[in-house]
C-alpha atoms as a PDB file:
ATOM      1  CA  UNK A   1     -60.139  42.455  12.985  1.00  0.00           C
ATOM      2  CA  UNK A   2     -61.185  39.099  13.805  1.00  0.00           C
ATOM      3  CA  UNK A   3     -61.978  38.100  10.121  1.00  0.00           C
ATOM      4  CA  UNK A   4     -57.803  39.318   9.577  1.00  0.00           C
ATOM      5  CA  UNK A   5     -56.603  37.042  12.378  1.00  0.00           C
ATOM      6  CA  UNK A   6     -58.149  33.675  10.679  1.00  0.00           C
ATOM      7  CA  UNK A   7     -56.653  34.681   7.080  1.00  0.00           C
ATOM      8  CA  UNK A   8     -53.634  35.669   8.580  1.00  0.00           C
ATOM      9  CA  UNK A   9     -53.686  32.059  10.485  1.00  0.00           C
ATOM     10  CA  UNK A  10     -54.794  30.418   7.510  1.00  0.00           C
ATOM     11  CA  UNK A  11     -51.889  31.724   5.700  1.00  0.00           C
ATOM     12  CA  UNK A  12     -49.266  30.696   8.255  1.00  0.00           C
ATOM     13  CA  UNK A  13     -50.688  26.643   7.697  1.00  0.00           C
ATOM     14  CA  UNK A  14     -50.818  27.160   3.965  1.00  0.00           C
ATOM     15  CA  UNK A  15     -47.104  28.204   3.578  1.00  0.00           C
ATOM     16  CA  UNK A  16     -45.688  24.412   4.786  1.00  0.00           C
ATOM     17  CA  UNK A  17     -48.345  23.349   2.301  1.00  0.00           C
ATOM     18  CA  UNK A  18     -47.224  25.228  -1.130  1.00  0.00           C
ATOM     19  CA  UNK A  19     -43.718  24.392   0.108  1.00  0.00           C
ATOM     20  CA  UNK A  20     -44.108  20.697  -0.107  1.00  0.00           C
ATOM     21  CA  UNK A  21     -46.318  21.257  -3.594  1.00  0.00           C
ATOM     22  CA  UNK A  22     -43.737  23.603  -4.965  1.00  0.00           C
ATOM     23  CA  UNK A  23     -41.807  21.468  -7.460  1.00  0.00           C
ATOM     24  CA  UNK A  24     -37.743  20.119  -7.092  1.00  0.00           C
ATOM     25  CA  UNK A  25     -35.033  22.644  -9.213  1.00  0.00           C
ATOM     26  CA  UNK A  26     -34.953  20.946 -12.699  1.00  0.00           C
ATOM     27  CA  UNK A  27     -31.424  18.967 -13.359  1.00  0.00           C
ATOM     28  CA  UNK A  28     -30.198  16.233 -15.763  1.00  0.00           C
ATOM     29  CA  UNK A  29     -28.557  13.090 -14.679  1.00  0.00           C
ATOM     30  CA  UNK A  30     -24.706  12.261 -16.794  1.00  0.00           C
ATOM     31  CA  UNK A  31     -23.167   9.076 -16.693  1.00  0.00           C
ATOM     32  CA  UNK A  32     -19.537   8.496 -16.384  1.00  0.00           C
ATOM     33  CA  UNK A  33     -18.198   5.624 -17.217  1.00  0.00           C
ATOM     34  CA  UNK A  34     -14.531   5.383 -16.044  1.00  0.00           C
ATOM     35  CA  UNK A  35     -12.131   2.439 -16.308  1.00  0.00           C
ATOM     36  CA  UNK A  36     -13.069   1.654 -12.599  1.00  0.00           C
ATOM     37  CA  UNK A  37     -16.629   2.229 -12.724  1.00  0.00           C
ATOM     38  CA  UNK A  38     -19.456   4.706 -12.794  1.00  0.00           C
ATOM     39  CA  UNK A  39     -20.013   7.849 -11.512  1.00  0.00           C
ATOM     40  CA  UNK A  40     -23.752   9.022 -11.850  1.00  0.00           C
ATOM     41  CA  UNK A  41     -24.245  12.802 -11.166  1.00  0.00           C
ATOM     42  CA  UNK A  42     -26.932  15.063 -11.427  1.00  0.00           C
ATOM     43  CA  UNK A  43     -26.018  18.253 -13.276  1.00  0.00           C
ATOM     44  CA  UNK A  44     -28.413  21.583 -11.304  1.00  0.00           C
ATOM     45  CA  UNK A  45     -29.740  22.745 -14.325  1.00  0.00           C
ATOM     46  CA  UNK A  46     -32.201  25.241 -13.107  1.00  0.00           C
ATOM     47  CA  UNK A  47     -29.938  26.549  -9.594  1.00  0.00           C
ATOM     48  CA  UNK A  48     -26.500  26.736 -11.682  1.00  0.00           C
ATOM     49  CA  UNK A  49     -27.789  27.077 -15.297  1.00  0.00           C
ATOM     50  CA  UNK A  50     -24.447  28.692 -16.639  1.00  0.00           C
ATOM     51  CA  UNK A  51     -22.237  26.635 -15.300  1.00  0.00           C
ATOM     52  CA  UNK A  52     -24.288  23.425 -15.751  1.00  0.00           C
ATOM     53  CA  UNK A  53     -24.798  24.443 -19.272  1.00  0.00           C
ATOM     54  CA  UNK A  54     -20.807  24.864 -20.208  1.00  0.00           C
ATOM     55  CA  UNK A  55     -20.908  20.620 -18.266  1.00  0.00           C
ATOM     56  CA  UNK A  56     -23.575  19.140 -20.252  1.00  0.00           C
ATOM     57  CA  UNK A  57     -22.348  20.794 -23.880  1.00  0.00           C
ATOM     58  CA  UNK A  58     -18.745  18.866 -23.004  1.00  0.00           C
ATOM     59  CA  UNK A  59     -21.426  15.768 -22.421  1.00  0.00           C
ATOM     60  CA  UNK A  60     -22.856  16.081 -25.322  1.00  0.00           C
ATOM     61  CA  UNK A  61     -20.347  17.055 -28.014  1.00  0.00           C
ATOM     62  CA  UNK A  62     -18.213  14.111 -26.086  1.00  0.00           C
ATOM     63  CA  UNK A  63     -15.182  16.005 -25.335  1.00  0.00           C
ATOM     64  CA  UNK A  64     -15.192  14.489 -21.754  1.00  0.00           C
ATOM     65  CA  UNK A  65     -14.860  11.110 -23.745  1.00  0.00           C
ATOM     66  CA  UNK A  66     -11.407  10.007 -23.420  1.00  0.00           C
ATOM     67  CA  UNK A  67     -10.402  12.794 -20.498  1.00  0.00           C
ATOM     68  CA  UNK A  68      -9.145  11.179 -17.103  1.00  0.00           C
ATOM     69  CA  UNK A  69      -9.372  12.161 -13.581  1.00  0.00           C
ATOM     70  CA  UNK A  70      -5.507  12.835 -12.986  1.00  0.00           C
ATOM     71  CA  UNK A  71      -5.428  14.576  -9.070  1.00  0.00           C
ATOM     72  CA  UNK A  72      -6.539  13.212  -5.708  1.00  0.00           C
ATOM     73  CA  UNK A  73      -6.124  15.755  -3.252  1.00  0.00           C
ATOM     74  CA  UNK A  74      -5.666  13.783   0.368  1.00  0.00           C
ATOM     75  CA  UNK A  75      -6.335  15.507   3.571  1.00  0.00           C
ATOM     76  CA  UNK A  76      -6.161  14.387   7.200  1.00  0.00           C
ATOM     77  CA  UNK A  77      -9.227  15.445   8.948  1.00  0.00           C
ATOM     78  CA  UNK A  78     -11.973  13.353   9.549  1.00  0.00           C
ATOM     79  CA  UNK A  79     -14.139  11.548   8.471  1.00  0.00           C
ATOM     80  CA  UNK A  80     -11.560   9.390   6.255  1.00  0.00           C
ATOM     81  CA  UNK A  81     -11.249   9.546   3.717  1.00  0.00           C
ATOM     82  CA  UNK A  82     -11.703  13.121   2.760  1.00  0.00           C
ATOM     83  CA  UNK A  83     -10.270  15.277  -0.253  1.00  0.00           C
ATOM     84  CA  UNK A  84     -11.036  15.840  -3.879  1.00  0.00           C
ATOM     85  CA  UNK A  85     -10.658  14.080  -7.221  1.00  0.00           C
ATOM     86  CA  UNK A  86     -10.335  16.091 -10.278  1.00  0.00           C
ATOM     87  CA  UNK A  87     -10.747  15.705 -14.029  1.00  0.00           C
ATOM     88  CA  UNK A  88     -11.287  17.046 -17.245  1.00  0.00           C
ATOM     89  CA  UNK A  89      -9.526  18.331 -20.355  1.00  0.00           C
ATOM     90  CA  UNK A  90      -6.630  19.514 -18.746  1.00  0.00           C
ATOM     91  CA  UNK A  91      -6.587  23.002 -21.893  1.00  0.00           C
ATOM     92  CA  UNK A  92      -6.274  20.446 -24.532  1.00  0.00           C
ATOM     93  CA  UNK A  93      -6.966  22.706 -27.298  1.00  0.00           C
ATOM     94  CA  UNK A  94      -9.138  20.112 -29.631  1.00  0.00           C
ATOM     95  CA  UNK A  95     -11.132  19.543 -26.082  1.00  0.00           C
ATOM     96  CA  UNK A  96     -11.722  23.290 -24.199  1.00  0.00           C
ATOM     97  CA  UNK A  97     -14.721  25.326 -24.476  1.00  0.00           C
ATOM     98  CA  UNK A  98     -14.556  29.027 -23.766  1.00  0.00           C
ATOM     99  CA  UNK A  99     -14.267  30.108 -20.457  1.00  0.00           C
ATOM    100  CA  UNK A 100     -17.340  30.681 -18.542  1.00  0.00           C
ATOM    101  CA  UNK A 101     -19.418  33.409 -16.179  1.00  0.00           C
ATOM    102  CA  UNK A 102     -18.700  32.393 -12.287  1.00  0.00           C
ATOM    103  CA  UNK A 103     -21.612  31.323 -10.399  1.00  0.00           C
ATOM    104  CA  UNK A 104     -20.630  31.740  -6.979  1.00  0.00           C
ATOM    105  CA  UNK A 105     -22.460  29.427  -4.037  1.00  0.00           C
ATOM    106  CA  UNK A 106     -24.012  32.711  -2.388  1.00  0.00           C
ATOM    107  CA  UNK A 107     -26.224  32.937  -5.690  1.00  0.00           C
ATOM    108  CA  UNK A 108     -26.880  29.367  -6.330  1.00  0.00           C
ATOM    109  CA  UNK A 109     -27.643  27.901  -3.153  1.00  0.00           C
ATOM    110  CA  UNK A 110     -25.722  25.434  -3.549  1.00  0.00           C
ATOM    111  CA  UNK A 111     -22.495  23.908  -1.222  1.00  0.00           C
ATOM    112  CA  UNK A 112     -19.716  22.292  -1.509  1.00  0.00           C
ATOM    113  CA  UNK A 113     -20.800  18.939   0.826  1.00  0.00           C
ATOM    114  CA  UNK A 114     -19.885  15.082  -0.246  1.00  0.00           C
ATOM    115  CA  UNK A 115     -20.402  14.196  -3.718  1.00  0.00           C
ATOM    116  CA  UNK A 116     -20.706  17.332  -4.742  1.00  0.00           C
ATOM    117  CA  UNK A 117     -19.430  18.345  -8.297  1.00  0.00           C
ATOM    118  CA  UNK A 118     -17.259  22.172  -8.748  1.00  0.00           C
ATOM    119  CA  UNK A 119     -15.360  23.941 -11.574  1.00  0.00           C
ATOM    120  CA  UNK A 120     -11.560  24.421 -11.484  1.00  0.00           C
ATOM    121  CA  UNK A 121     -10.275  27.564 -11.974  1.00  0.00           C
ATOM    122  CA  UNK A 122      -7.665  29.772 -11.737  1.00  0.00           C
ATOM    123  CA  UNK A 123      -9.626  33.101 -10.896  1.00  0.00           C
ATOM    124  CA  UNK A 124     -13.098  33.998 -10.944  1.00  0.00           C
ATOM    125  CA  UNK A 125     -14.526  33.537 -14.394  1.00  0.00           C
ATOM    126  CA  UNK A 126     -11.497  31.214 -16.115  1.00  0.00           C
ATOM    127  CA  UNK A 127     -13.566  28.254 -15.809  1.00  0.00           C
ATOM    128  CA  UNK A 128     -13.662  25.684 -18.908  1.00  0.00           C
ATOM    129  CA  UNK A 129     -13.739  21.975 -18.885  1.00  0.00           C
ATOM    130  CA  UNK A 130     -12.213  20.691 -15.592  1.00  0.00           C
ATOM    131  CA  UNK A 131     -13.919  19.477 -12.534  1.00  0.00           C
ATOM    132  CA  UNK A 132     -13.600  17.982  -8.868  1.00  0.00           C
ATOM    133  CA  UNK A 133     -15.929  15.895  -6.840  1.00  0.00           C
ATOM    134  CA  UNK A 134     -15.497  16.459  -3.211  1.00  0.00           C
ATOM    135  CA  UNK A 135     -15.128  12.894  -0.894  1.00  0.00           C
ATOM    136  CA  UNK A 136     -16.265  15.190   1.819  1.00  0.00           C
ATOM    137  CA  UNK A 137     -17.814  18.196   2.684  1.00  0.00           C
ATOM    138  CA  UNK A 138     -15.463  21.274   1.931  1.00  0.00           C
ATOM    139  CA  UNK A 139     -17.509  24.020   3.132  1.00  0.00           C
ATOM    140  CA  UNK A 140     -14.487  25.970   2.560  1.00  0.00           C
ATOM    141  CA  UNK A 141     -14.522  26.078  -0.866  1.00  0.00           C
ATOM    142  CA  UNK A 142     -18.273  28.175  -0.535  1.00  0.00           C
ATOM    143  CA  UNK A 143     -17.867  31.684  -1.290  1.00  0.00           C
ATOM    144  CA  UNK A 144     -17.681  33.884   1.483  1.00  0.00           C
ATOM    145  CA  UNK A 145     -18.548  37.482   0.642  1.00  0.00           C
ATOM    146  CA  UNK A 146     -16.002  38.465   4.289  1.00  0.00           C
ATOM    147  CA  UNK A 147     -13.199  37.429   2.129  1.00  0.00           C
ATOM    148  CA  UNK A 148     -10.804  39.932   0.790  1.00  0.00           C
ATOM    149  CA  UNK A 149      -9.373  37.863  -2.313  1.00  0.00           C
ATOM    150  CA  UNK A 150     -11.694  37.686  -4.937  1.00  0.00           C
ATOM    151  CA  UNK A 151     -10.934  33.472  -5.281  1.00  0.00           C
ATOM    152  CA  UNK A 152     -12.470  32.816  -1.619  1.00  0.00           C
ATOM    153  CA  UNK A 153     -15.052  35.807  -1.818  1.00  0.00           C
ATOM    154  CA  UNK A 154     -16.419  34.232  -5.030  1.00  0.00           C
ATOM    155  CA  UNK A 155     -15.651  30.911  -4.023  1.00  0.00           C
ATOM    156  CA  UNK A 156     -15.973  27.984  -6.533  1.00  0.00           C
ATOM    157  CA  UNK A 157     -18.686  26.956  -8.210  1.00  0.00           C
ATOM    158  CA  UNK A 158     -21.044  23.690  -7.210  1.00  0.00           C
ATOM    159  CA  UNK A 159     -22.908  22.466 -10.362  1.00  0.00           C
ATOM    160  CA  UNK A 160     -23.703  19.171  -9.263  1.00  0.00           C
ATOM    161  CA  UNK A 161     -24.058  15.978  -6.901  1.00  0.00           C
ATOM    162  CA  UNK A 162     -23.352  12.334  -7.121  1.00  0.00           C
ATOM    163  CA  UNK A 163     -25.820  10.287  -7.250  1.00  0.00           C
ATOM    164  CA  UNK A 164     -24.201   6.823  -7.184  1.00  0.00           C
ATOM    165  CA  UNK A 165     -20.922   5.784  -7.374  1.00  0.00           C
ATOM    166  CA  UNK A 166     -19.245   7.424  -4.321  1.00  0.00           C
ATOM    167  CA  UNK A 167     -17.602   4.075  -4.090  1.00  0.00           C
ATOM    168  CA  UNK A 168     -15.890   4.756  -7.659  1.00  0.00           C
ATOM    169  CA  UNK A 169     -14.968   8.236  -6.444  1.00  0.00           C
ATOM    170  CA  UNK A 170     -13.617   6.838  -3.126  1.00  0.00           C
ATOM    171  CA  UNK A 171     -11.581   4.190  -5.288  1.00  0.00           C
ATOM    172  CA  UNK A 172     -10.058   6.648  -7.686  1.00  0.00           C
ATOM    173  CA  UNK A 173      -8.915   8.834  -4.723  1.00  0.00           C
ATOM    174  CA  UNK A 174      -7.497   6.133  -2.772  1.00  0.00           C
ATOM    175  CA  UNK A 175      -5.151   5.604  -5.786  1.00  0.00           C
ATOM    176  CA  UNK A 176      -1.456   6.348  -5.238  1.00  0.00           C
ATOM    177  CA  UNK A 177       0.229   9.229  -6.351  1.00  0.00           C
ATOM    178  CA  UNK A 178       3.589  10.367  -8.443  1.00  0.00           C
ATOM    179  CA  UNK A 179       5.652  12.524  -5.542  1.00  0.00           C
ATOM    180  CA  UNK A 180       6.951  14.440  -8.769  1.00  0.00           C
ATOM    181  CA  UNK A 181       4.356  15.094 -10.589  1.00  0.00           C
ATOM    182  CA  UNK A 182       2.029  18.021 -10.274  1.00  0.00           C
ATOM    183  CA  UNK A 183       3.666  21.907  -9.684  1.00  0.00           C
ATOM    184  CA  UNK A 184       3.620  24.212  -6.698  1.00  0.00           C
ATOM    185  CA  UNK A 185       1.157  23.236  -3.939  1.00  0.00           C
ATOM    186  CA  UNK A 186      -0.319  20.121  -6.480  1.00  0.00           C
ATOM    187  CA  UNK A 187       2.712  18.285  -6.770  1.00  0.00           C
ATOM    188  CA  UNK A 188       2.199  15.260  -4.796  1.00  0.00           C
ATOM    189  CA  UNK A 189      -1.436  15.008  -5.884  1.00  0.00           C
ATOM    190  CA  UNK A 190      -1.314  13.665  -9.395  1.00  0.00           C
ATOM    191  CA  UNK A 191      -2.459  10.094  -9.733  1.00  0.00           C
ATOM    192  CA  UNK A 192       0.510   7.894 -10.785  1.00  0.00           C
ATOM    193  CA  UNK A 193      -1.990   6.340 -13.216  1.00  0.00           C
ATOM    194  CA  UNK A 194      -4.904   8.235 -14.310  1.00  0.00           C
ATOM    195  CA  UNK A 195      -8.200   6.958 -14.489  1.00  0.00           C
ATOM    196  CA  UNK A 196      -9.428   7.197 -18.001  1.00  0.00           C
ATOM    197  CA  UNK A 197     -13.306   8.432 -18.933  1.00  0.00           C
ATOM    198  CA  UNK A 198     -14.540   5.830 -21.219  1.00  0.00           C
ATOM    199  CA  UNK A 199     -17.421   8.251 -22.312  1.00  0.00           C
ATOM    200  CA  UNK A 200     -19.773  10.566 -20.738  1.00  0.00           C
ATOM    201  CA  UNK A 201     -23.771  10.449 -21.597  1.00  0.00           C
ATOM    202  CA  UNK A 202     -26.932  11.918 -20.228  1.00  0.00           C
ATOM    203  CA  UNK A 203     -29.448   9.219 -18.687  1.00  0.00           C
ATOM    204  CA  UNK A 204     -32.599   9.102 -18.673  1.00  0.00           C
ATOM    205  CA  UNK A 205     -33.788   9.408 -14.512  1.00  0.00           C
ATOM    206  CA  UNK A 206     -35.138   5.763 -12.794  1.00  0.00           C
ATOM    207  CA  UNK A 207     -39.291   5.183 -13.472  1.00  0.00           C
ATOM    208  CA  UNK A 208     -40.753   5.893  -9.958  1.00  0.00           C
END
């Protein structure tokens, strides 16, 4: 009995131990370079492999080069400022992809906080080649399995994170908008002047 009380307590100070050896999710870091600067993200390749996949093909067959982030959703709460910017091919059809398998946040573990990268879509599953970065956290946007449409019980889905360039991101959404551009509940959110992608590429991560 006694000899089961040390392994068991040897066990219990082990665990923090293979936590900290256990090794980080594998991801791949995208540059993009944008007519106001650059927006480094890391793409979750091993958490969100789907949906990361579908992100780094557009990388590297360079349809994102040339796209431009065209909505800044503003919102009052705090901190300021806070909202979205989104971008992508906006269904050109020499640009989309086909549409791609949801990956919800209950399955990836991932969130929707600042910085962090999510696919547009209409429903569930219509996913292709546009994208928002959140300026804040928008917890919100998480799935939440309570929910009884299938949008916010699937949520959207978080593929990514900035890295650097929140300053860029924060500079594009600050841009002013066209009051009569943009349909239904977006009109009012379209930039008045887009903000082109120069080109997208993978990077190699910093030498430690």
């Amino acid at each position: 009995m006694l000899t089961r009380i040390i392994l068991a307590f040897l066990a219990l100070l082990a665990a923090p131990l293979a936590a900290q050896d256990a090794p980080a999710p594998r991801t791949d870091l995208v540059a993009l370079e944008t007519t106001m600067g650059t927006i480094t993200v890391r793409i979750e390749t091993e958490r969100a492999p789907i949906t990361a996949a579908n992100f780094l093909r557009y990388v590297d067959e360079k349809r994102f080069d040339g796209i431009v982030f065209y909505r800044a959703m503003k919102l009052d709460w705090e901190p300021q400022p806070n909202g979205l910017i989104q971008g992508g091919t906006q269904w050109d059809p020499k640009r989309i992809l086909p549409q791609i398998a949801h990956e919800p946040t209950t399955v990836t573990g991932l969130s929707h906080t600042r910085g962090a990268l999510s696919m547009a879509m209409g429903e569930p599953g219509s996913a292709n080649g546009d994208f928002s970065i959140m300026v804040q956290d928008q917890l919100g946007l998480d799935a939440d399995p309570t929910a009884t449409d299938p949008v916010w019980q699937n949520g959207y889905a978080v593929f990514g994170y900035v890295v650097e360039g929140m300053d860029v991101v924060e500079a594009i959404h600050a841009l002013p908008a066209d009051p009569d551009k943009g349909e239904g509940w977006m009109k009012g959110q379209m930039l008045a002047d887009p903000v082109k992608v120069l080109k997208a590429r993978r990077v190699a991560p910093a030498a430690e």
